[in-house]
C-alpha atoms as a PDB file:
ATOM      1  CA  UNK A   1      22.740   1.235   5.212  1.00  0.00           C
ATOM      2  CA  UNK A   2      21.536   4.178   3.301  1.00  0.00           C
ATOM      3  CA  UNK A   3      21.295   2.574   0.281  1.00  0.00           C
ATOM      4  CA  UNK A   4      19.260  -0.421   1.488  1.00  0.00           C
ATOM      5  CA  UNK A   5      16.456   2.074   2.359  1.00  0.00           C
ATOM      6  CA  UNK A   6      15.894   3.254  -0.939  1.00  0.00           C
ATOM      7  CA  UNK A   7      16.376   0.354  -2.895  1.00  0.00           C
ATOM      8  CA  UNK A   8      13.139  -1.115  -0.136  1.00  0.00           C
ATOM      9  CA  UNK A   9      11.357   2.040  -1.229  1.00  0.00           C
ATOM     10  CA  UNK A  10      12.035   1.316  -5.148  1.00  0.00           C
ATOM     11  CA  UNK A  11      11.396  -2.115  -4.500  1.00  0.00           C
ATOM     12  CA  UNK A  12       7.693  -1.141  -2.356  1.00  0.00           C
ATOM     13  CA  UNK A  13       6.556   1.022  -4.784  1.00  0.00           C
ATOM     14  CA  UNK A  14       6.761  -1.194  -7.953  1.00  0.00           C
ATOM     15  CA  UNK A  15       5.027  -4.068  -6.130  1.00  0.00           C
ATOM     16  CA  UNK A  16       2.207  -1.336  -5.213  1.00  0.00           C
ATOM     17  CA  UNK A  17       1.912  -0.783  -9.284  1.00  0.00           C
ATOM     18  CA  UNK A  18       2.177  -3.987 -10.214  1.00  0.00           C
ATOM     19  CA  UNK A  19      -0.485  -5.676  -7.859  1.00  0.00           C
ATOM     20  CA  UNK A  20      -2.446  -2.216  -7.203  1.00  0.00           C
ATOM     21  CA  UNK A  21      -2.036  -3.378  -3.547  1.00  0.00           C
ATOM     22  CA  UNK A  22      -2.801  -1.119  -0.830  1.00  0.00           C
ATOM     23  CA  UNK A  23      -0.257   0.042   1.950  1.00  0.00           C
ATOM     24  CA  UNK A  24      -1.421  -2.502   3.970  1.00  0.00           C
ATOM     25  CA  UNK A  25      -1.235  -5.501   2.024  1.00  0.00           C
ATOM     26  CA  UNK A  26       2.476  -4.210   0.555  1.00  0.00           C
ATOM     27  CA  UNK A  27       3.629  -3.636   4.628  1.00  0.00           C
ATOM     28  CA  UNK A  28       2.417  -7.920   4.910  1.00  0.00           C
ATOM     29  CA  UNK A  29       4.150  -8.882   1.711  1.00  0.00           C
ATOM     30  CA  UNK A  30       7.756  -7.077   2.651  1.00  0.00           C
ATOM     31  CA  UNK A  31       7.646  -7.566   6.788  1.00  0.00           C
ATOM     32  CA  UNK A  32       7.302  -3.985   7.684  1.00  0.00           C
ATOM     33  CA  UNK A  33       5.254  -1.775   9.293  1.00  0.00           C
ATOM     34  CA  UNK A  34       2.243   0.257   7.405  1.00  0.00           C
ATOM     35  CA  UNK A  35       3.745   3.307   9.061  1.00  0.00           C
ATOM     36  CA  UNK A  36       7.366   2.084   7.342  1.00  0.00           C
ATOM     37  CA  UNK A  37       5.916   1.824   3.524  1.00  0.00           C
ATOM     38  CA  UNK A  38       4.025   4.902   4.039  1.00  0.00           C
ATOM     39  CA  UNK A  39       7.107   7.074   4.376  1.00  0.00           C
ATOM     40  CA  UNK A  40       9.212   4.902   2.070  1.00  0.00           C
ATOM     41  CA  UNK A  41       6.527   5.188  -1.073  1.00  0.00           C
ATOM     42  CA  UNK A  42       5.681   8.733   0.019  1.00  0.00           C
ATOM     43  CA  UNK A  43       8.880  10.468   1.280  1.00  0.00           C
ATOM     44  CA  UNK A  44      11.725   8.517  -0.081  1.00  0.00           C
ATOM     45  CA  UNK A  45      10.897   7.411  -3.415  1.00  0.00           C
ATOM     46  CA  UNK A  46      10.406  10.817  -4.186  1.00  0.00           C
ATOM     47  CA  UNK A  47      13.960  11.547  -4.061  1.00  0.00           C
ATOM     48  CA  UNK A  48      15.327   7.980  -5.697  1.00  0.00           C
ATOM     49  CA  UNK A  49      12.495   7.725  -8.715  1.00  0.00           C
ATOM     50  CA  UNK A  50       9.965  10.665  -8.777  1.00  0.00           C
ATOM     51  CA  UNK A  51       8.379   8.935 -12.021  1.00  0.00           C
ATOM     52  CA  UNK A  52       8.056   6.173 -10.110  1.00  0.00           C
ATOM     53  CA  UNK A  53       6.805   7.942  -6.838  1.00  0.00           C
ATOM     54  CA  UNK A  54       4.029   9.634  -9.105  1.00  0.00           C
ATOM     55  CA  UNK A  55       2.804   6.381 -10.230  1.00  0.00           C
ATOM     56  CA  UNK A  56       2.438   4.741  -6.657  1.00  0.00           C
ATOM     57  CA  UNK A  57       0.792   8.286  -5.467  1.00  0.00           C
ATOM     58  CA  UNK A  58      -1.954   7.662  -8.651  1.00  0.00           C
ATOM     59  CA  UNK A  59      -2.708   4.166  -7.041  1.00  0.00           C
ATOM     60  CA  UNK A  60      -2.771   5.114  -3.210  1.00  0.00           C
ATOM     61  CA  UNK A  61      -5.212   7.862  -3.955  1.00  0.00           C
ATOM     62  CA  UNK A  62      -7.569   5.190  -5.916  1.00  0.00           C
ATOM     63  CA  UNK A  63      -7.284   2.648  -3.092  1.00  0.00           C
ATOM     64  CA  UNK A  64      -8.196   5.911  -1.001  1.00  0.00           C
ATOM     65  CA  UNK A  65     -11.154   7.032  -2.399  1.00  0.00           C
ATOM     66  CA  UNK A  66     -12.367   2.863  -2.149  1.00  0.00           C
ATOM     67  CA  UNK A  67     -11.427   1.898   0.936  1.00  0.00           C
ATOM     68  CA  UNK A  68     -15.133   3.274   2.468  1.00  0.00           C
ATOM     69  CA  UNK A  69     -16.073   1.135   0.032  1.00  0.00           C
ATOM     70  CA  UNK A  70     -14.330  -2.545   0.567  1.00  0.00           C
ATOM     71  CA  UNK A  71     -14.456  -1.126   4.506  1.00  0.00           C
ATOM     72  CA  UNK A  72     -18.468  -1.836   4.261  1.00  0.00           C
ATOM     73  CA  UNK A  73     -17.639  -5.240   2.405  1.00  0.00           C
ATOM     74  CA  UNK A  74     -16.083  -6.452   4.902  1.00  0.00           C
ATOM     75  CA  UNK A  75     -18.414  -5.513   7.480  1.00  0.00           C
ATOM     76  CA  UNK A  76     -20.368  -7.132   5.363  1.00  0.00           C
ATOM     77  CA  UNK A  77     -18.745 -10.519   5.109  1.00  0.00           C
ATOM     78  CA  UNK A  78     -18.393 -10.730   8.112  1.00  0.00           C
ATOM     79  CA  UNK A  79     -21.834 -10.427   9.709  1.00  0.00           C
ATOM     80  CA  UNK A  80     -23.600 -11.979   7.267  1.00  0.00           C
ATOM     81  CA  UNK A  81     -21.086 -14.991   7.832  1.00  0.00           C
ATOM     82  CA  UNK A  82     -22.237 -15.009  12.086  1.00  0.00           C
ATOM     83  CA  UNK A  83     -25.745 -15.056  11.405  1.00  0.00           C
ATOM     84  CA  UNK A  84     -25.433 -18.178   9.592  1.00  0.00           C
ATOM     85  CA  UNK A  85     -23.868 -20.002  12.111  1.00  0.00           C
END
């Protein structure tokens, strides 16, 4: 079972590079919980791949210092989209 854990985290955190997805969007692709690829990418991958942990921490702190920023988009979006109606 042990092993299944840390091949999820491997797996997590070179989908994160790949796409530069957020935690979010990587927790919808795999089934899990936000909460679940959280510790995986930061916790456990440190131990399996740290070259590959450092990577996926370089991403999460760019989708960090964004999200204020496609948080207002989507406020946005969205009331722009009820006043047409």
């Amino acid at each position: 079972m042990k092993g299944i854990v840390e091949e999820r985290a491997v797996e997590l955190g070179e989908y994160i590079i790949e796409n530069g997805a957020t935690v979010r969007s990587a927790a919808k692709k795999f089934g899990v919980s936000k909460s679940t690829v959280h510790k995986d990418v930061s916790e456990r991958l440190r131990g399996v791949d740290p070259g590959l942990y450092i990577e996926v921490k370089n991403i999460l702190e760019i989708n960090k210092a964004q999200r204020h920023i496609r948080g207002g988009m989507a406020t946005r979006k969205k009331y722009s989209r009820s006043k047409k109606s």
